[in-house]
Protein backbone atom coordinates (compact mmCIF):
# COMPACT_ATOMS: atom_id res chain seq x y z
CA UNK A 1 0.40 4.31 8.32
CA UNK A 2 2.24 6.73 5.66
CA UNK A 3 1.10 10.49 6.76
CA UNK A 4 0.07 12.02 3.19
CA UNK A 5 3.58 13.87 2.82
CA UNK A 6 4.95 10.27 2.60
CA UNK A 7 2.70 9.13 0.16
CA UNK A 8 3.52 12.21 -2.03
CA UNK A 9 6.83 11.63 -1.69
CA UNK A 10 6.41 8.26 -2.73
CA UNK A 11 4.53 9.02 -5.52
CA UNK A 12 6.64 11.53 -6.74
CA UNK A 13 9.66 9.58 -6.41
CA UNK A 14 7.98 7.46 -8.77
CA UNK A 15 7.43 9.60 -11.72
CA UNK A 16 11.28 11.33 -11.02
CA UNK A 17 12.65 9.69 -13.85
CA UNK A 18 16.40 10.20 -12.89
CA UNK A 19 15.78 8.45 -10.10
CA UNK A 20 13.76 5.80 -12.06
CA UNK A 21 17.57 5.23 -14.05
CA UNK A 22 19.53 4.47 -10.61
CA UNK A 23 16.90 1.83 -9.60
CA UNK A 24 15.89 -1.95 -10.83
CA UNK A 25 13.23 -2.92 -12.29
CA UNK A 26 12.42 -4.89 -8.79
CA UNK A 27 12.63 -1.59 -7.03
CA UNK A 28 10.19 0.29 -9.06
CA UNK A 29 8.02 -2.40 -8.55
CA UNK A 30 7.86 -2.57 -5.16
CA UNK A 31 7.37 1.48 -4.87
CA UNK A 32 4.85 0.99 -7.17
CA UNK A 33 3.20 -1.88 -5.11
CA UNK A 34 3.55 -0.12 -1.89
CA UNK A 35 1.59 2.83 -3.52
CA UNK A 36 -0.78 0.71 -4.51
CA UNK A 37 -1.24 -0.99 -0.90
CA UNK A 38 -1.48 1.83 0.73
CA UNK A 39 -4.07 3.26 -1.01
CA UNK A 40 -5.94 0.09 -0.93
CA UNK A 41 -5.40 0.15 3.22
CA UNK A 42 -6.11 4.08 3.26
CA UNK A 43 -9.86 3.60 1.09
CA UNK A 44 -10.45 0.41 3.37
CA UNK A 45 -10.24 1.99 6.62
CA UNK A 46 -12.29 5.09 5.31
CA UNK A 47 -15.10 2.78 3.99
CA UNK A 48 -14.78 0.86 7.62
CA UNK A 49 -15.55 4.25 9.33
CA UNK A 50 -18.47 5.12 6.88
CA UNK A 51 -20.01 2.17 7.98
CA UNK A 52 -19.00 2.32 11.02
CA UNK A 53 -20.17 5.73 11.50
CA UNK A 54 -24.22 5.03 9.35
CA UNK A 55 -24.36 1.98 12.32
CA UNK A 56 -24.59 4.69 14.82
């Protein structure tokens, strides 16, 4: 898992737009998609405990 300075990072290197110039369009998309994923993972894991947690 990405610690939540990583995902910053991530995130912010995806709004730098000087950075955004020395990349491809396929590179961008996969930060983008990684983001994405991560967050998906990250809210999946949180609604496992939840449950997890009220099944107590």
């Amino acid at each position: 898992m990405l610690s939540d300075k990583e995902l910053k990072y991530l995130e912010d290197l995806e709004k730098n737009q000087d950075v955004i110039y020395l990349l491809n369009t396929r590179e961008c998309e996969l930060i983008s998609k990684l983001i994405r994923s991560y967050k998906e993972v990250k809210r999946q894991l949180a609604a496992m405990e939840l449950s997890k947690s009220e099944s107590r």
